[in-house]
Protein backbone atom coordinates (compact mmCIF):
# COMPACT_ATOMS: atom_id res chain seq x y z
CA UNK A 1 -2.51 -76.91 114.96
CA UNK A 2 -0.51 -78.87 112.38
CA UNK A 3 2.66 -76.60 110.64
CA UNK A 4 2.93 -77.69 107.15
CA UNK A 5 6.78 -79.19 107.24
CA UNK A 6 7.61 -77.36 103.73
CA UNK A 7 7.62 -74.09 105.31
CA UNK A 8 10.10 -75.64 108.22
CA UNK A 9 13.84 -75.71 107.49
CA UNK A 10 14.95 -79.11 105.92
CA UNK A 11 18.91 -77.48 105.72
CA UNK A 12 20.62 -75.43 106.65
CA UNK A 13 18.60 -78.55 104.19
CA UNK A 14 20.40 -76.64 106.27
CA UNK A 15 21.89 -75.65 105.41
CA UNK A 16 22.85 -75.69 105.34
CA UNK A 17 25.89 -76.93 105.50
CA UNK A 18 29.05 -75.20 106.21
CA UNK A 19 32.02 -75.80 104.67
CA UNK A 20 35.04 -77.73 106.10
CA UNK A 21 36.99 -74.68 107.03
CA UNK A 22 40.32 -75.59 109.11
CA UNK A 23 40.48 -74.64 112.94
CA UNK A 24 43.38 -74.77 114.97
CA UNK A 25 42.18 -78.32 116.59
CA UNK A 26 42.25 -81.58 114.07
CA UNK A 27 40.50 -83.20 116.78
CA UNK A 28 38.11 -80.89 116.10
CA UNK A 29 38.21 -81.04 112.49
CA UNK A 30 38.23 -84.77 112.27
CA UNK A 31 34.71 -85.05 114.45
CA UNK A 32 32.78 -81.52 112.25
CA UNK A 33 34.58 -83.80 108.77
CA UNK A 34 32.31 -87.08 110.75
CA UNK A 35 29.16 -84.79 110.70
CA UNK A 36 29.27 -83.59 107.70
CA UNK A 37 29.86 -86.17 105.72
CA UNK A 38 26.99 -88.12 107.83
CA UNK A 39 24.88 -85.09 107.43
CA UNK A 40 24.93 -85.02 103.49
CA UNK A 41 24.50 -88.92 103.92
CA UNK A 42 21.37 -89.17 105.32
CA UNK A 43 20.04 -86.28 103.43
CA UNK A 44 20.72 -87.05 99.89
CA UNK A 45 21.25 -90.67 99.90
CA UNK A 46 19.04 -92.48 102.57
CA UNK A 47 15.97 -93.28 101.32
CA UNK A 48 12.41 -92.75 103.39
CA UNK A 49 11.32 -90.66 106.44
CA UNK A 50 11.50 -92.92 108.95
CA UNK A 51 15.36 -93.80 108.20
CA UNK A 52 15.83 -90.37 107.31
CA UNK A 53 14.41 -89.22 110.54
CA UNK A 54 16.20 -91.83 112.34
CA UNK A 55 19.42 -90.92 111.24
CA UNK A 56 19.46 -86.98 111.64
CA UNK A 57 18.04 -88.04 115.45
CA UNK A 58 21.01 -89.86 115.75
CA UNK A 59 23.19 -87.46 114.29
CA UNK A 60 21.51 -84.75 116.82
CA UNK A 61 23.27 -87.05 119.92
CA UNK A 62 26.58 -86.94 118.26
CA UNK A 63 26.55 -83.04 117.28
CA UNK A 64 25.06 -82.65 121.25
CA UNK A 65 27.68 -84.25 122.82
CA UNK A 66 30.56 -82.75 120.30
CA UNK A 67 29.27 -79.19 121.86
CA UNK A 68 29.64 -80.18 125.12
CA UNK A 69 33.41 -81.73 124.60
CA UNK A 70 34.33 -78.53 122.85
CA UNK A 71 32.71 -75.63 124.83
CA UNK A 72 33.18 -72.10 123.85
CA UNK A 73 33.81 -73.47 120.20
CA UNK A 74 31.64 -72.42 117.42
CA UNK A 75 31.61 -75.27 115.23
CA UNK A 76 29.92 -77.94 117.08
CA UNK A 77 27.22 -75.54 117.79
CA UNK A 78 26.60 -74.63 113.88
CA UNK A 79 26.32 -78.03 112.93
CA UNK A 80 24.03 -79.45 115.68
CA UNK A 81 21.85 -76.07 114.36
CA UNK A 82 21.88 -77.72 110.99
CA UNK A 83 21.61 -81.32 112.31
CA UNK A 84 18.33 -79.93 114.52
CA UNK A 85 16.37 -77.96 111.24
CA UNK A 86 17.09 -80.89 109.05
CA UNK A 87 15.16 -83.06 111.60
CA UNK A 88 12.61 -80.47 111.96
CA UNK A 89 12.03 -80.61 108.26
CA UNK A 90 11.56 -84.86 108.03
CA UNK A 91 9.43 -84.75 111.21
CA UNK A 92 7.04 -81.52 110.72
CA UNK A 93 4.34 -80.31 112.71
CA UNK A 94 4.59 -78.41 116.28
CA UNK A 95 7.53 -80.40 117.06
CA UNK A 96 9.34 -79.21 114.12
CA UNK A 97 9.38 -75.78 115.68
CA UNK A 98 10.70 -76.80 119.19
CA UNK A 99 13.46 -78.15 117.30
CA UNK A 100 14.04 -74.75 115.06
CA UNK A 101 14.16 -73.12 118.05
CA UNK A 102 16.63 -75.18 119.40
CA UNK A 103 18.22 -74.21 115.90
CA UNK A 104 18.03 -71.07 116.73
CA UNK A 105 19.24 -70.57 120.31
CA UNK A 106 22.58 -72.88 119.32
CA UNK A 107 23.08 -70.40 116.03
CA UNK A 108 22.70 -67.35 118.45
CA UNK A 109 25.48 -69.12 120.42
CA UNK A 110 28.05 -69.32 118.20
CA UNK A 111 27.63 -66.46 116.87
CA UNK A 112 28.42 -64.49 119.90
CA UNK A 113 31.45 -66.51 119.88
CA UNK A 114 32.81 -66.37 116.06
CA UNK A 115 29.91 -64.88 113.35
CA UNK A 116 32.73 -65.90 111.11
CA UNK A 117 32.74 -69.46 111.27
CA UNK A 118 32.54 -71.70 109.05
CA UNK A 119 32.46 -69.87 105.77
CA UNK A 120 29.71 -67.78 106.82
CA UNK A 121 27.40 -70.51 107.92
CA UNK A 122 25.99 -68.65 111.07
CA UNK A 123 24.85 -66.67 108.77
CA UNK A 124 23.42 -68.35 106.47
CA UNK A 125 21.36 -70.86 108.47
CA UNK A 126 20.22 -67.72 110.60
CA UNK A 127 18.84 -66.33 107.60
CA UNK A 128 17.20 -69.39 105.92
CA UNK A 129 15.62 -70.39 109.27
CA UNK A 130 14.31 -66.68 109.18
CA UNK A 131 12.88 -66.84 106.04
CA UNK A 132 11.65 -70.93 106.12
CA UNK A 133 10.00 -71.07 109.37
CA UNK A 134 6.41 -69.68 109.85
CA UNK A 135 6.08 -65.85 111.11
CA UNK A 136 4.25 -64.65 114.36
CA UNK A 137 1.56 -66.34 115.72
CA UNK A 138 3.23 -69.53 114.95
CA UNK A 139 6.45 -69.15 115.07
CA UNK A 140 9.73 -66.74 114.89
CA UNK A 141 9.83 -66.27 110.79
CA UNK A 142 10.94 -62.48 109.21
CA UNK A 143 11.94 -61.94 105.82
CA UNK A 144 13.33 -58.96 107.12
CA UNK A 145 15.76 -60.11 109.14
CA UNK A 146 16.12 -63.44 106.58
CA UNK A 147 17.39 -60.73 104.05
CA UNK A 148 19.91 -59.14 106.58
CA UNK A 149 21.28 -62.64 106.90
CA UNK A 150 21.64 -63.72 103.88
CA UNK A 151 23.22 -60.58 102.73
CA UNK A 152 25.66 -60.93 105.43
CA UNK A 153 26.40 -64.30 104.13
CA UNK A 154 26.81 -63.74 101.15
CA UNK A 155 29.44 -60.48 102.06
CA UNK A 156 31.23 -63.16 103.96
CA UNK A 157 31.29 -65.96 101.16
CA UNK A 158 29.88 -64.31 98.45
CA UNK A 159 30.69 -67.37 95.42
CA UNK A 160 29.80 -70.38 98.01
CA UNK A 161 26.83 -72.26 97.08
CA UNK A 162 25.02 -72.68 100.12
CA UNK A 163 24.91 -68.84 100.45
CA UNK A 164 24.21 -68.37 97.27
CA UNK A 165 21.42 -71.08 96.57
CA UNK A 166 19.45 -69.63 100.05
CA UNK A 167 19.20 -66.34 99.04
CA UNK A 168 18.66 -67.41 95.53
CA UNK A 169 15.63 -69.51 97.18
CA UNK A 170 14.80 -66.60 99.46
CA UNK A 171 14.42 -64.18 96.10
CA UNK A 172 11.92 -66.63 94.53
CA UNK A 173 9.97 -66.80 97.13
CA UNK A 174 9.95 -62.57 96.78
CA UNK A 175 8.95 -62.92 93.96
CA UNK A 176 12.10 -61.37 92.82
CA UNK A 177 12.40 -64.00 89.92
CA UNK A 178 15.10 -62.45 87.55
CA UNK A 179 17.74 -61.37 90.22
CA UNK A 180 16.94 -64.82 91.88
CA UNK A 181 17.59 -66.63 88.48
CA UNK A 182 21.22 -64.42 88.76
CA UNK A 183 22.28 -65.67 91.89
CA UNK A 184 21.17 -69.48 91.82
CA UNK A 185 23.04 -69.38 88.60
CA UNK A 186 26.09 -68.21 90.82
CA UNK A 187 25.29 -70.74 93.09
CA UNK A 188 25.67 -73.52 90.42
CA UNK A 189 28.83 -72.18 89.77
CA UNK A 190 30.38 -72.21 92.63
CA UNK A 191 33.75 -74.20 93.21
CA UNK A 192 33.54 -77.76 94.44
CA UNK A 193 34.19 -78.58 97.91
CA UNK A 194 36.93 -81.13 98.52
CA UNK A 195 35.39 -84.14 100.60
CA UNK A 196 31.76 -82.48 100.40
CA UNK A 197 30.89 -83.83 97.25
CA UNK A 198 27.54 -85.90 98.26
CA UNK A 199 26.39 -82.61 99.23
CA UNK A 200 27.41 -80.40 96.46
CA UNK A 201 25.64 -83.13 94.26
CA UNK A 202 22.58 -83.00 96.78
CA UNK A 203 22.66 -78.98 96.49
CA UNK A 204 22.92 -78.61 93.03
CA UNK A 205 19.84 -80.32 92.39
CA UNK A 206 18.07 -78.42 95.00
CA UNK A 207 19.13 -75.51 92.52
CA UNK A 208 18.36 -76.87 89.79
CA UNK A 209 14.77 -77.46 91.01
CA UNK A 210 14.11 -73.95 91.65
CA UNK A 211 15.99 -72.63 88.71
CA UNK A 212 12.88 -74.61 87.01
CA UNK A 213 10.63 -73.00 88.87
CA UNK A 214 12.41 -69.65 88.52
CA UNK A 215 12.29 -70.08 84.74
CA UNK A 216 8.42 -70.84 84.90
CA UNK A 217 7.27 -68.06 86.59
CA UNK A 218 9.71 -65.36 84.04
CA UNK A 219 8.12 -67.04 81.08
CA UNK A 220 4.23 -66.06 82.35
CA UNK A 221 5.66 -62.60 82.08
C-alpha cells in the first residue's frame, strides 16, 4: 500500500521549526544554530527531490549524532524529529511512516525531559504530526489529540508563526475556514526571527498559500 506523501509531515515542514531559544550550553547552541539554518536550506532553497532528499538524509546523521553527544537534552531530540518528518515528506510512501514514527518516539523524548523547549516546538510538531499523518489502519493520525497540541502550543507561544500557521493549517483542514483565516493572519504577523530568516521567508509563503485557499472556500459561502 502506497501513503500519499501530502498527508505525511513535510515540517515540522516541520515544523516545524523551533526557534533559536538560548540554553545554558553555546556548544549547544552553536550545533541546533548549524541545523537550523541547514534545515531551512534544504527546504526552501534546494531545488528537486533527490537533492532535497539527499540533504535532509544527511542532515538526519548530524541531528543523530548531536542527540547522542548531548543526552538528556531536549534540543537535539526536537530537531532530529523535524529533520526525520521533513524526510518523510520528500520520500513518501510506507517508509515515510517508519520515519514519522521515529518523529514521534524522539518528540515523546524530549518532552518528558522539557515540554517547554524550544518555544513550544514539542508541541507543535506533536500536534502537526497528529493531524498530517494518516489515522488508524495506516498509521498513528488524531485530530483530537492534533488539536490538544496545537492549543498547547499556541498557550506556550501564542504570536510565533510556526504555531500559529499549524493550527491555522489544522483549522482549514476542519473546515473551520473563518477562525483559520484569523489565526494564519496572526501567523503572518508574527515577529521576525533573528538568523531564521530563510525560513520565515519559506513559512510565510506556506501561509500565504493556504490563506488562498482559505479565502476560496469563504467566498463559495
Amino acid at each position: 500500500m502506497r501513503v500519499d506523501k501530502k498527508l505525511i509531515l513535510a515540517a515540522l515542514s516541520l515544523l516545524l521549526a523551533g526557534s533559536a531559544a538560548a540554553s545554558a550550553d553555546p556548544a549547544l547552541d552553536a550545533r541546533i544554530a548549524e541545523l537550523q539554518s541547514g534545515w531551512a536550506h534544504v527546504k526552501y532553497e534546494v531545488k528537486g527531490e533527490e537533492a532535497q532528499l539527499s540533504g535532509m538524509e544527511a542532515l538526519a546523521a548530524q541531528a543523530k549524532t548531536l542527540v547522542t553527544s548531548y543526552p538528556g537534552k531536549a534540543e537535539p531530540l526536537v530537531w532530529e524529529a523535524i529533520i526525520l518528518s521533513s524526510e518523510a515528506g520528500i520520500k513518501g510512501g510506507m517508509g515515510a511512516l517508519s520515519l514519522v514514527k521515529e518523529a514521534r518516539t524522539r518528540l515523546e523524548s524530549a518532552e518528558k525531559i522539557d515540554a517547554t523547549v524550544l518555544d513550544g516546538s514539542v508541541n507543535t510538531s506533536l500536534g502537526s504530526l497528529y493531524y498530517q499523518v494518516p489515522g488508524f489502519p495506516i498509521g498513528f493520525g488524531s485530530d483530537k489529540k492534533a488539536k490538544a497540541y496545537l492549543e498547547k502550543a499556541l498557550a506556550q507561544n501564542p504570536d510565533g508563526i510556526d504555531p500559529n500557521y499549524f493550527y491555522g493549517d489544522f483549522l482549514f483542514r476542519q473546515g473551520d475556514y473563518a477562525k483559520a483565516r484569523d489565526v494564519l493572519n496572526h501567523a503572518l504577523a508574527a515577529a521576525p526571527r533573528p538568523g531564521r530568516e530563510v525560513a520565515d521567508a519559506g513559512r510565510r509563503e506556506e501561509i500565504k498559500a493556504v490563506l488562498a485557499q482559505v479565502e476560496t472556500k469563504l467566498a463559495k459561502r
